[in-house]
Structures are given as structure tokens and as C-alpha cells.
Protein backbone atom coordinates (compact mmCIF):
# COMPACT_ATOMS: atom_id res chain seq x y z
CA UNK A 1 46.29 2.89 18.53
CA UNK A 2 42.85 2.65 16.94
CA UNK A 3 41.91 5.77 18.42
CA UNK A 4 44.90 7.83 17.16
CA UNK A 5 44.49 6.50 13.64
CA UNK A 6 40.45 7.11 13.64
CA UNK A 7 41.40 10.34 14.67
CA UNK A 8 44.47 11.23 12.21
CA UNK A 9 41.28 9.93 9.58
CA UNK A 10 38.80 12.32 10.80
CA UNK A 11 41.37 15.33 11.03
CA UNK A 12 42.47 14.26 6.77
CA UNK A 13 38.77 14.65 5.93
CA UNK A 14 37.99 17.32 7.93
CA UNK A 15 40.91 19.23 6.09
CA UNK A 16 39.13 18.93 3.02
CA UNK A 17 35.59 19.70 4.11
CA UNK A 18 34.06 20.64 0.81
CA UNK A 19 35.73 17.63 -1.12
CA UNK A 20 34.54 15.77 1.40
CA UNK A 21 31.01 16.37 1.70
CA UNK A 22 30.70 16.42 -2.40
CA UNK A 23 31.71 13.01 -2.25
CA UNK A 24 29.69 11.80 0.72
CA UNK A 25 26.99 13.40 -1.87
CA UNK A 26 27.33 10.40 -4.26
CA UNK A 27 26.18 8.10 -0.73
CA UNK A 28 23.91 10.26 0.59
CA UNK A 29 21.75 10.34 -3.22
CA UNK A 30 21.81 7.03 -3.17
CA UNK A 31 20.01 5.94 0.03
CA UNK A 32 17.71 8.33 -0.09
CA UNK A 33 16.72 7.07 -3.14
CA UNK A 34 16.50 3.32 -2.19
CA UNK A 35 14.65 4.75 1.40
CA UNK A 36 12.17 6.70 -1.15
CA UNK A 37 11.32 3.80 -3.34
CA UNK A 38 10.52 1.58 -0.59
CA UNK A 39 8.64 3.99 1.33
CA UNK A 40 6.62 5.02 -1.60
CA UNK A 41 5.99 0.69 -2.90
CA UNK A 42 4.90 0.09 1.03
CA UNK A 43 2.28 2.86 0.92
CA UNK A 44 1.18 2.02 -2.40
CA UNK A 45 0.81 -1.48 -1.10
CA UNK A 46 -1.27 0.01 1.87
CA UNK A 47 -3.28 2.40 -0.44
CA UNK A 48 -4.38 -0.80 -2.31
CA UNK A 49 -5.08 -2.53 0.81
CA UNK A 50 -7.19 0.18 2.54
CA UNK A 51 -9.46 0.48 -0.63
CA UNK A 52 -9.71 -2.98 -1.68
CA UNK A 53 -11.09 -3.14 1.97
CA UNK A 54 -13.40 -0.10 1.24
CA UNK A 55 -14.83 -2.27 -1.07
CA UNK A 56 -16.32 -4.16 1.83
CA UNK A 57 -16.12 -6.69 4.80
CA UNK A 58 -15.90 -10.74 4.14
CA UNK A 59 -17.40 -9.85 0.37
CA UNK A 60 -17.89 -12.33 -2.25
CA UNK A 61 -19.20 -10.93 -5.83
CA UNK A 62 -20.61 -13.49 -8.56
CA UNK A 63 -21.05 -12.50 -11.71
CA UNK A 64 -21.82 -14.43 -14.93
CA UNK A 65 -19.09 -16.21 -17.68
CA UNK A 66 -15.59 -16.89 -17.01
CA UNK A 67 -12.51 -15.60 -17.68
CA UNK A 68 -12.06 -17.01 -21.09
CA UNK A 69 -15.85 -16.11 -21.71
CA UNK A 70 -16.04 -12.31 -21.41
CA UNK A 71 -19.54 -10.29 -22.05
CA UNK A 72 -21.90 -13.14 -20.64
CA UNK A 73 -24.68 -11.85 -22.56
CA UNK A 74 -22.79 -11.79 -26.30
CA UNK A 75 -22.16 -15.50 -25.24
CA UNK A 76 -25.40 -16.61 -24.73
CA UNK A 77 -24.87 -17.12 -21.08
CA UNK A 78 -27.81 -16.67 -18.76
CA UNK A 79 -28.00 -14.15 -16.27
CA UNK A 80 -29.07 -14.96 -12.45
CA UNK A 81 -33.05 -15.19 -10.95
CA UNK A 82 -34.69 -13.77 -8.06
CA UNK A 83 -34.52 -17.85 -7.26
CA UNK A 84 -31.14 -18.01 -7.67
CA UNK A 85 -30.12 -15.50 -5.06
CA UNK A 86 -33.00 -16.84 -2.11
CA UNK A 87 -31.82 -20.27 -2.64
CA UNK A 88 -27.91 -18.73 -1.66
CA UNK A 89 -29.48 -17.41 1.25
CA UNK A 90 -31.84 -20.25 2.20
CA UNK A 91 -29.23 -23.12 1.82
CA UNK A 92 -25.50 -21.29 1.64
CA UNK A 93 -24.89 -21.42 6.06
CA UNK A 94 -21.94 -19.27 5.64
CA UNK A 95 -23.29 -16.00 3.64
CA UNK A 96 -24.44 -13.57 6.18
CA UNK A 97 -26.39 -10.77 3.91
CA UNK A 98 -27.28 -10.69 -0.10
CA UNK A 99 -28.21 -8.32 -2.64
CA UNK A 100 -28.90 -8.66 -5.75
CA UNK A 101 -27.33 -4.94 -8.17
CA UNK A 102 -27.06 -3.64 -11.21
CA UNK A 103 -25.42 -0.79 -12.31
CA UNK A 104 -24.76 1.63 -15.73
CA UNK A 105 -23.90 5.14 -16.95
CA UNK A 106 -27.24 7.16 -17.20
CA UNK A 107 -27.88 10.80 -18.08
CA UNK A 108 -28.84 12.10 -14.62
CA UNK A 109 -31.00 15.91 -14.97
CA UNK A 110 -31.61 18.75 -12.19
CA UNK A 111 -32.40 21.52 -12.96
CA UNK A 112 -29.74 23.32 -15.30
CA UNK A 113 -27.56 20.30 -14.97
CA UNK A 114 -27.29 17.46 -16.77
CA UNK A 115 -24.69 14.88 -17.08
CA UNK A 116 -24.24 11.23 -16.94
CA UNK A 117 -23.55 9.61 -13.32
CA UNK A 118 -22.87 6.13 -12.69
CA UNK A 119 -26.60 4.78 -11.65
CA UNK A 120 -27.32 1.37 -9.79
CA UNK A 121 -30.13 -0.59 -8.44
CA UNK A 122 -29.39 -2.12 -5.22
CA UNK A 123 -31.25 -3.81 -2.21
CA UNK A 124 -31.14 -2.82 1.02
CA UNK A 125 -28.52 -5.18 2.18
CA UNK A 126 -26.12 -3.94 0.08
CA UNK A 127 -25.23 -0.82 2.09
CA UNK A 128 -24.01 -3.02 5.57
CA UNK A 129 -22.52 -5.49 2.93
CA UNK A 130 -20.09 -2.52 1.76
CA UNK A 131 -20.07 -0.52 5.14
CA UNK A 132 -21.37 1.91 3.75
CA UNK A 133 -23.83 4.41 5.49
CA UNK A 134 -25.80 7.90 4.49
CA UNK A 135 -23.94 11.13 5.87
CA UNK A 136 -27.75 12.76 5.85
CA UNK A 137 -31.00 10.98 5.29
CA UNK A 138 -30.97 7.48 4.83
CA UNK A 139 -30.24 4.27 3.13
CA UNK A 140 -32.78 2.56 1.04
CA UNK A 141 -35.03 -0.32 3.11
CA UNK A 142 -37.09 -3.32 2.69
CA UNK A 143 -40.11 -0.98 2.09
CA UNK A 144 -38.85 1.09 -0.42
CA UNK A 145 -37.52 -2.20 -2.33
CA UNK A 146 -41.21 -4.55 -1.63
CA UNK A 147 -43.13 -1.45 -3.33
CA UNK A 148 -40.06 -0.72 -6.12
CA UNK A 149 -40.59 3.09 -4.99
CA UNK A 150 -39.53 6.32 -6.73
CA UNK A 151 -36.64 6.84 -4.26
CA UNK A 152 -32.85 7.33 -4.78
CA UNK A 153 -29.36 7.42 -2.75
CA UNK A 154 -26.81 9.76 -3.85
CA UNK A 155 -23.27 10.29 -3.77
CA UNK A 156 -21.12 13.08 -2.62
CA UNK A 157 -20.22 14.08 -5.57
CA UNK A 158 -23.45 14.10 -7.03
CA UNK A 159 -24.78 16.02 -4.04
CA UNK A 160 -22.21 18.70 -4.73
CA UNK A 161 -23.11 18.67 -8.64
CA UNK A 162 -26.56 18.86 -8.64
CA UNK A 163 -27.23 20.57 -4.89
CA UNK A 164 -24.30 22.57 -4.49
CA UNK A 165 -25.10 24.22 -1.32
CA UNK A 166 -28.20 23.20 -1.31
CA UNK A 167 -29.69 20.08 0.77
CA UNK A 168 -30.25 17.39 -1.54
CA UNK A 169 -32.96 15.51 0.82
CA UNK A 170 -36.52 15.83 -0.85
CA UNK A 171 -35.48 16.75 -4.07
CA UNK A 172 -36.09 15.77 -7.59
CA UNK A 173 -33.49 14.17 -9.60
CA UNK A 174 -34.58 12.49 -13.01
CA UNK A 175 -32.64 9.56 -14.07
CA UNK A 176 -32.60 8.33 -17.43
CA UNK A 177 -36.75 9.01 -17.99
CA UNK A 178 -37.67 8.07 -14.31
CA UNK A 179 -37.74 10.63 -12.11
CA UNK A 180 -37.01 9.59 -8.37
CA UNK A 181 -36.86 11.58 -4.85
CA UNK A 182 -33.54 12.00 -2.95
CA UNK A 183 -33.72 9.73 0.78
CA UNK A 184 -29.76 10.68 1.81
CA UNK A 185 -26.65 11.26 0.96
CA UNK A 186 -23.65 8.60 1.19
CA UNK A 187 -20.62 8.64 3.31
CA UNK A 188 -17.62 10.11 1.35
CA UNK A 189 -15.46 7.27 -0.20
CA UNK A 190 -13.00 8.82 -2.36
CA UNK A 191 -11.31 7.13 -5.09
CA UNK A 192 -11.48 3.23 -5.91
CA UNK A 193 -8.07 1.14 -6.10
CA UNK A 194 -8.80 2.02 -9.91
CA UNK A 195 -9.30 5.69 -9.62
CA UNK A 196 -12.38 5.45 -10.23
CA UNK A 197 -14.92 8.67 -8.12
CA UNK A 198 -16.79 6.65 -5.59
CA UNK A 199 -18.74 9.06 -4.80
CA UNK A 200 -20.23 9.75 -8.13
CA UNK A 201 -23.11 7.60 -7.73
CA UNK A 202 -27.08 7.37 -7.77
CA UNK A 203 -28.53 4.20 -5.96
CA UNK A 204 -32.09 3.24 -6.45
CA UNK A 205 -33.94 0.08 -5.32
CA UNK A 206 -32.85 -3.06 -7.18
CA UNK A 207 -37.01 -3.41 -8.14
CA UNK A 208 -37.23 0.18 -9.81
CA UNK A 209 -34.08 0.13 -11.35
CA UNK A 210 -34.67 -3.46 -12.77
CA UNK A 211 -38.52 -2.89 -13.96
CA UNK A 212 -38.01 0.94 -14.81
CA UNK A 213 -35.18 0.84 -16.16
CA UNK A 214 -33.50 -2.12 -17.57
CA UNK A 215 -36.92 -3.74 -18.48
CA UNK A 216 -35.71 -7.50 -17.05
CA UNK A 217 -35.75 -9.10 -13.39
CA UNK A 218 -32.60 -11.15 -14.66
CA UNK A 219 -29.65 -10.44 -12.24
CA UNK A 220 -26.71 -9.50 -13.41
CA UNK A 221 -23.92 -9.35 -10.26
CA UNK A 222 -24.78 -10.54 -6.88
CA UNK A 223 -23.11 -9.51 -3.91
CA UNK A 224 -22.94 -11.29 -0.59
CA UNK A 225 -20.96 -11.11 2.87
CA UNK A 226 -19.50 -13.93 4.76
CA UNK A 227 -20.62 -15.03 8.28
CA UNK A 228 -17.05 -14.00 8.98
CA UNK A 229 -13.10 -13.21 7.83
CA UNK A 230 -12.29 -17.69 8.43
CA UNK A 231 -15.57 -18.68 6.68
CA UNK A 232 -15.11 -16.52 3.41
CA UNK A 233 -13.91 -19.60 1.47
CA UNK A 234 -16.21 -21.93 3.03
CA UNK A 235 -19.05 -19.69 2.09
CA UNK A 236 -17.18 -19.42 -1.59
CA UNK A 237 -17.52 -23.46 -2.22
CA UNK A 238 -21.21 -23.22 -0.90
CA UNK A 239 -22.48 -20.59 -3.31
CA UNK A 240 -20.74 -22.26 -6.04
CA UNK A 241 -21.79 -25.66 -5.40
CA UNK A 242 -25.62 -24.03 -5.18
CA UNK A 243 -25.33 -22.17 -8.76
CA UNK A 244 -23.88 -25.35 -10.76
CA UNK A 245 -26.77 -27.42 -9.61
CA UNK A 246 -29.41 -24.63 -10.37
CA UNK A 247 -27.76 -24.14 -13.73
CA UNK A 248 -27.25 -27.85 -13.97
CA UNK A 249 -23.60 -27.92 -14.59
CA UNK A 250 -22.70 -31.42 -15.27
CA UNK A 251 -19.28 -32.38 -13.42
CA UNK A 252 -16.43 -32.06 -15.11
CA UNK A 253 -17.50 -29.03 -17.30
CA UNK A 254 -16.02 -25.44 -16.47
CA UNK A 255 -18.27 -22.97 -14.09
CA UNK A 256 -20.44 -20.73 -16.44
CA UNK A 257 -20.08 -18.34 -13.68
CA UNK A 258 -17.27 -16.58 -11.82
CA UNK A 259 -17.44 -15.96 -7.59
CA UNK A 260 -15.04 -12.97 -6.86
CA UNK A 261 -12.97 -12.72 -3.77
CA UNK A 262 -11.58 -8.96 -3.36
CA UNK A 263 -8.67 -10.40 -1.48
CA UNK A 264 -7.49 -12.05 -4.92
CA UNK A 265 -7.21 -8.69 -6.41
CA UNK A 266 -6.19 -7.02 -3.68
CA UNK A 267 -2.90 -9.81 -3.11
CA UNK A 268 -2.70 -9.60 -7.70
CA UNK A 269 -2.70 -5.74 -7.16
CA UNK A 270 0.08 -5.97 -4.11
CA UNK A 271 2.00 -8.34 -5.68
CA UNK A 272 2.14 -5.97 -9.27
CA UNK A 273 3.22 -3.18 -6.75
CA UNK A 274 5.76 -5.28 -4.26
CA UNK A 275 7.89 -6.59 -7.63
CA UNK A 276 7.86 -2.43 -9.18
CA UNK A 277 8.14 -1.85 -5.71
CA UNK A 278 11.79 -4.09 -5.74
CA UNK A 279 12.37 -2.94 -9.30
CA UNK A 280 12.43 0.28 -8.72
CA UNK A 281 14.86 -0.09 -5.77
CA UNK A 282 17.19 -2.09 -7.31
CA UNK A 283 17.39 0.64 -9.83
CA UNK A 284 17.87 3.25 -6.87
CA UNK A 285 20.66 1.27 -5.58
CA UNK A 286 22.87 1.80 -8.42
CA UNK A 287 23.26 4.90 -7.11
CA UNK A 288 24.87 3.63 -4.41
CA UNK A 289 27.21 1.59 -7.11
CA UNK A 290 28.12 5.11 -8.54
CA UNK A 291 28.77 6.75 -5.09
CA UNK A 292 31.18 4.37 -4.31
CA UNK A 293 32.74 4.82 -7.32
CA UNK A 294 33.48 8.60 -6.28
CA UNK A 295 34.52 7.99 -3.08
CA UNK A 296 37.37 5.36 -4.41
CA UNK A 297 38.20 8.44 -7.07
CA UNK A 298 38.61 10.72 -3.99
CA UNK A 299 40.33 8.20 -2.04
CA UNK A 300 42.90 7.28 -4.82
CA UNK A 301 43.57 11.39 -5.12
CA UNK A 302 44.36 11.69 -1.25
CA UNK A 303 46.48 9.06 -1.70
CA UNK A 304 48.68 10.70 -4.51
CA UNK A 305 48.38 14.03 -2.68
CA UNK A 306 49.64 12.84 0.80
CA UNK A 307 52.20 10.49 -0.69
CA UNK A 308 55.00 12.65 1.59
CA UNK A 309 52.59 12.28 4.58
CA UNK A 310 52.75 9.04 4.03
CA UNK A 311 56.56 8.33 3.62
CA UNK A 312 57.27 10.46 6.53
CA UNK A 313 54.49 8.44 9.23
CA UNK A 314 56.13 4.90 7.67
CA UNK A 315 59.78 6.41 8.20
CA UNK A 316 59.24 7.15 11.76
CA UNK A 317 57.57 4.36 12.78
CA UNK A 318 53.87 3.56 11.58
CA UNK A 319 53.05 0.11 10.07
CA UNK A 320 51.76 -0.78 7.15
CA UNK A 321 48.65 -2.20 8.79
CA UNK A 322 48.29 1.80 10.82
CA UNK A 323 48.28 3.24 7.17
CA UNK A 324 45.81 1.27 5.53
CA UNK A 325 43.22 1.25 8.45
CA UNK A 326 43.50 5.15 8.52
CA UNK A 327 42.53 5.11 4.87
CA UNK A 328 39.78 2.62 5.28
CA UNK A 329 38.64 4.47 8.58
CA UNK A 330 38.29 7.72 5.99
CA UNK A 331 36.27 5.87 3.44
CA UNK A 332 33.84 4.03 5.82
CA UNK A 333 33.51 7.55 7.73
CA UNK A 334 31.92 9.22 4.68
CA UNK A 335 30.45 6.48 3.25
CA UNK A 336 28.44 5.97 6.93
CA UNK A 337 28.35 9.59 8.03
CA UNK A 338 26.56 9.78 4.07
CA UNK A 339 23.94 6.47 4.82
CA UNK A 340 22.72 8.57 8.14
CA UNK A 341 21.79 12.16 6.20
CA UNK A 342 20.39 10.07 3.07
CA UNK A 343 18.08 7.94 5.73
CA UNK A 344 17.02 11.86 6.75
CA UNK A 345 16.44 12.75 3.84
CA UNK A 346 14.70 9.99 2.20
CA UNK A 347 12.58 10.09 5.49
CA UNK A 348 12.03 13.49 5.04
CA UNK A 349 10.92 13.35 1.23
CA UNK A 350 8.68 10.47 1.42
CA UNK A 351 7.17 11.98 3.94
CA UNK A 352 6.35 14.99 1.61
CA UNK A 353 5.41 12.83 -1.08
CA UNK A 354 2.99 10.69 0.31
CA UNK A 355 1.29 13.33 1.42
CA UNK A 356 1.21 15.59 -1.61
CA UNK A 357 -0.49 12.36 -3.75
CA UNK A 358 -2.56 11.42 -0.46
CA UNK A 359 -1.21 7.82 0.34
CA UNK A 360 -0.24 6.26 3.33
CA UNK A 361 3.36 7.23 4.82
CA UNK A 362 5.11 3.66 5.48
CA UNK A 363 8.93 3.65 6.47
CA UNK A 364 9.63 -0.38 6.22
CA UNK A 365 11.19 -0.83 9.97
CA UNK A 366 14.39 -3.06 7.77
CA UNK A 367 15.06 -1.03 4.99
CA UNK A 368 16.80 2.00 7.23
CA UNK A 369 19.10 -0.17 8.77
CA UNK A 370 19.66 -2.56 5.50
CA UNK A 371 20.25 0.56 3.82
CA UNK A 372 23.16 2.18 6.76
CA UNK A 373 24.51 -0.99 6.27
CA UNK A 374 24.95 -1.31 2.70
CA UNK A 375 26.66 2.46 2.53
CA UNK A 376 29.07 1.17 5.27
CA UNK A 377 29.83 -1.84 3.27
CA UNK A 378 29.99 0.46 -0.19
CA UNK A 379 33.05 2.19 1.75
CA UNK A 380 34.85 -0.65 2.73
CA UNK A 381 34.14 -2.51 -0.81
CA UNK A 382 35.39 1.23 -2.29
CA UNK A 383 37.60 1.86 0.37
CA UNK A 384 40.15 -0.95 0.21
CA UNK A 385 41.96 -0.67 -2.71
CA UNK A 386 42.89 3.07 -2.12
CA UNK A 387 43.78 1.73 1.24
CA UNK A 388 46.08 -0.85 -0.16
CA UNK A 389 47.48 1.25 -2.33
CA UNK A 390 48.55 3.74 0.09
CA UNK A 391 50.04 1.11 2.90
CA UNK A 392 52.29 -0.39 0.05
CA UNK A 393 54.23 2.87 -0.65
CA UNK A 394 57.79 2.30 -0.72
CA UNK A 395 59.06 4.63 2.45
CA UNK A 396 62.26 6.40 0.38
CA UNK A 397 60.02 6.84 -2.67
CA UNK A 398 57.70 8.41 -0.71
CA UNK A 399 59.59 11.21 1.06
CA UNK A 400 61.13 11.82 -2.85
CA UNK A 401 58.06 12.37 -4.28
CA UNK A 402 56.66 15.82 -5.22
């Protein structure tokens, strides 16, 4: 008997093919659009992820003044020594590598062009801190640092500035007044979480750049790697239980100093993404709402237009209960046949977006069945009182009516 009245539902809607499919259009907008959002939130959350990593492996950053203290210097807060960082790496057991950097806009000049690039001094360890290796030449080393040469690192986008097709190794670049010889080229890095140009970078040793440059030994940001992933907080407490007794921080009294885990920003910037992410889905699903709403409006028409078919099926025989599951059969049939081309479709377009703004293509493995399942459910909720309606036609009034 099911059979026969799934069938009698199909061959209704099937009558009215374009009616039908306009209102399975209401469902189908709908998922898609709760499929798209969540596609497009998961690879933003991945985006984040892969270039808060880029940052670096097991990475710790300390910088000077606090969160409620911002611009160390305008607050009379002292910068870091040359002591400061060998005493981290004499007595903190869980740092692996350390650098000491500094970094600032500078008018960079070769030849005909001149522009300002993003210019830091670095030490040696700070390129297998950051993972972070020359595509040509090399990376600066313990020589070039102990004798604070005249050498530079550039980035790709510097390389394709200043050298464009040209090889950049050997050549002159003049930085600020201090002219310095190109060693290599970096490894492409694209865009920062922050959309910030990686790439647009000059690196000289953290002794030129210091002396030559900024005029002061004083560090400004050190940089460090943990041992390992498990030991990053252990190496944390360390390095900040060094620095308040070399800055003689009495207990009690608030860290003049702040020691950066990229994780925290990374989980800040995934949570900021994962509750837009929900937002923006919840807003998508009132689509759904309003695709529902059309197919009770259809429903509640082919009810008033087969009012005869009705009378006539109830006068020979059929039950009440045969009439309304035919009805309901109809709605959950476009309401489902609509969740399975919307999952296609938002498929299929987040696809194309996330690779037209170049971020990671994530389907969450729930949300296509969570979202077939809510559409099937939309049809009943929509479905039933059409359905009732229909099954409690009076028989005589039925065959009457015109």
C-alpha cells in the first residue's frame, strides 16, 4: 500500500514538472547556501591555521610591555641585552634555537628603483626557527653575524622589484644609507594570516642592522623555538621565570614583558572565524525557513486543485490515513530530492570559490548529511498541514466541488 501511494505521489508531482521544480528551488537555495558557508568558515579556519604555522615550528616571541602598556619605549620600559638572550639559552633546557631581530620600513635603492621594503636584522638562527630557507644563494651564518658584514637576504618580491629577470646574487642593494651585497633569495611565503606580503623583505645580520642602522645593541623582539610541540609551555614558564629575575621583578607585580605563543592567535583568530563561521550559517538557513514556506504554498494549492481527486479516491475506498501520507510523501519528495542538488551545488560552488580567493577547499564530513536531513525534516514540518488538510475533506463535498 505504501508503494502505490509513493507512487500515486511521484506521478502528482511529476504532472506538474515545472511547478514542481520552482518550488524544490526554494530547498535547493537554501542548502547550498548553508553547505557554502560552512565550507568557506572551515577553509578560512584552515587558511589561518596553515599560516599561523608558516610563522614557524614550536615558536615563542617575547617582546617588551604588556598588554595594557603598549609602545614599550614611550613607557619607559627597557628593551632586552645581548645578556638577556645567552642567559635564555644557557639556563632555559627547553628552548632549542634563539635569535635576537629587529625589524622597520626603510627606503631600499637599486638602480632606478627606489621604494621602501620592510628591512630586519636577524641572526642566523632565525631562518630554521621560521623554516624558512633561500630558493638561491644562502641564508645568513655565524660568520657573517661575528664580523656584522655588509651582507643581505632578500625576498621574492624584492627580487622581482629590484632584479626583475635578473639574478639578484652579488648585487648591490642600498638600504637606508648602508649599502649591503645580496647572499640569496628566500623561499616564497605568500601572504601572512594578516595579509601582509611575506615576501617583501630585506634581512641583514642582527650586528649590522643594530650598529648601522638603529645605532643601539638593545633588543627589541626575541624569537626562540621549543625543544619540541609538548615542551612549548614548559619552555614558556622557563624564559619567563629567567627575564623577571634579570629585570628584577619583585613577586606579585605584573610581567614588564609579554612571551607570545602563535597558537594563542592562531585558536583567537579560529575562534573569530568558527562563531562568523556559525553566524553566517544560521543566516543561510533561513533560507531553508522560506523554502518551506513555498513548498506548504504549493502544497495547500494541489490540495484545492485536486479536491475532486480527492473525493473520488475517499468514495471508493482510500482512507484517510492513504490520503494524507500521499501528500506528505509529495512534500518530503521535493523537499529531499531539493537537499541532494543543493549539496551539488554548494559542493560545486565552494569548490569554485575557494579556489578563485586561493584558500583551502574543506567540505565538513557532518554538515552534508545534517543539511539532507534538515530539508527532509523542512518537508515534513511544511508538509503536514497541507497533508491534514487534504485527508479531512468531507467525501460528498468533495466530488461537488468545482
Amino acid at each position: 500500500m505504501i508503494g502505490a501511494t509513493t507512487s500515486l505521489a511521484f506521478s502528482a508531482l511529476l504532472r506538474n514538472k515545472m511547478r514542481s521544480t520552482l518550488t524544490m528551488l526554494g530547498i535547493v537555495i537554501g542548502v547550498a547556501a548553508v553547505i557554502l558557508m560552512q565550507s568557506m568558515g572551515r577553509g578560512a579556519t584552515a587558511y589561518v591555521g596553515e599560516m599561523i604555522s608558516g610563522l614557524g615550528s614550536n615558536m615563542l616571541i617575547v617582546v617588551p610591555g604588556t598588554a595594557r602598556q603598549m609602545g614599550p619605549v614611550a613607557q619607559g620600559i627597557p628593551l632586552f641585552t645581548a645578556a638577556d638572550l645567552d642567559a635564555i639559552h644557557r639556563q632555559a633546557h627547553d628552548v632549542n634555537e634563539i635569535t635576537a631581530a629587529a625589524q622597520r620600513p626603510l627606503r631600499v635603492v637599486a638602480g632606478a628603483t627606489n621604494r621602501s621594503v620592510n628591512s630586519g636584522g636577524v641572526m642566523p638562527e632565525y631562518f630554521s626557527i621560521r623554516g624558512w630557507g633561500a630558493s638561491s644563494g644562502r641564508v645568513l651564518n655565524a660568520d657573517d653575524e661575528r664580523s656584522a658584514a655588509l651582507v643581505c637576504l632578500i625576498g621574492q618580491t624584492v627580487s622581482d622589484t629590484f632584479f626583475e629577470g635578473r639574478d639578484p646574487i652579488g648585487k648591490e642593494l642600498r638600504v637606508h644609507d648602508l649599502s649591503c651585497r645580496v647572499i640569496g633569495v628566500l623561499e616564497a611565503k605568500g601572504a601572512s594570516a594578516f595579509g601582509m606580503d611575506q615576501d617583501d623583505v630585506i634581512f641583514m645580520p642582527f650586528s649590522t642592522f643594530s650598529r648601522r642602522i638603529i645605532g643601539s645593541d638593545r633588543i627589541a623582539v626575541i624569537m626562540m623555538s621549543a625543544v619540541s610541540d609538548d615542551r612549548i609551555d614548559d619552555a614558556k614558564t622557563q624564559v619567563t621565570e629567567i627575564l623577571r629575575r634579570r629585570r628584577h621583578i619583585a613577586p606579585g607585580q605584573d610581567d614588564d614583558f609579554a612571551v607570545r605563543d602563535p597558537r594563542e592567535i592562531q585558536a583567537l583568530l579560529q575562534s573569530v572565524t568558527g562563531i562568523l563561521t556559525t553566524l553566517l550559517a544560521g543566516v543561510a538557513a533561513v533560507s531553508l525557513v522560506v523554502g518551506g514556506i513555498g513548498v506548504m504554498n504549493i502544497m495547500l494549492v494541489s490540495v484545492t486543485e485536486r479536491t475532486r481527486e480527492i473525493g473520488v479516491r475517499l468514495a471508493i475506498g482510500a482512507r484517510a490515513s492513504d490520503i494524507l501520507t500521499q501528500f506528505l510523501v509529495e512534500a518530503v519528495a521535493l523537499s529531499a530530492i531539493g537537499g541532494v542538488i543543493g549539496i551539488v551545488f554548494g559542493v560545486s560552488i565552494a569548490y569554485g570559490v575557494a579556489r578563485g580567493i586561493h584558500i583551502p577547499f574543506v567540505v565538513p564530513g557532518i554538515a552534508a548529511p545534517i543539511a539532507f536531513v534538515v530539508s527532509v525534516l523542512v518537508g515534513v514540518a511544511f508538509g503536514v498541514f497541507p497533508a491534514r488538510k487534504a485527508a479531512r475533506l468531507n467525501p460528498l463535498a468533495a466530488l461537488r466541488y468545482e
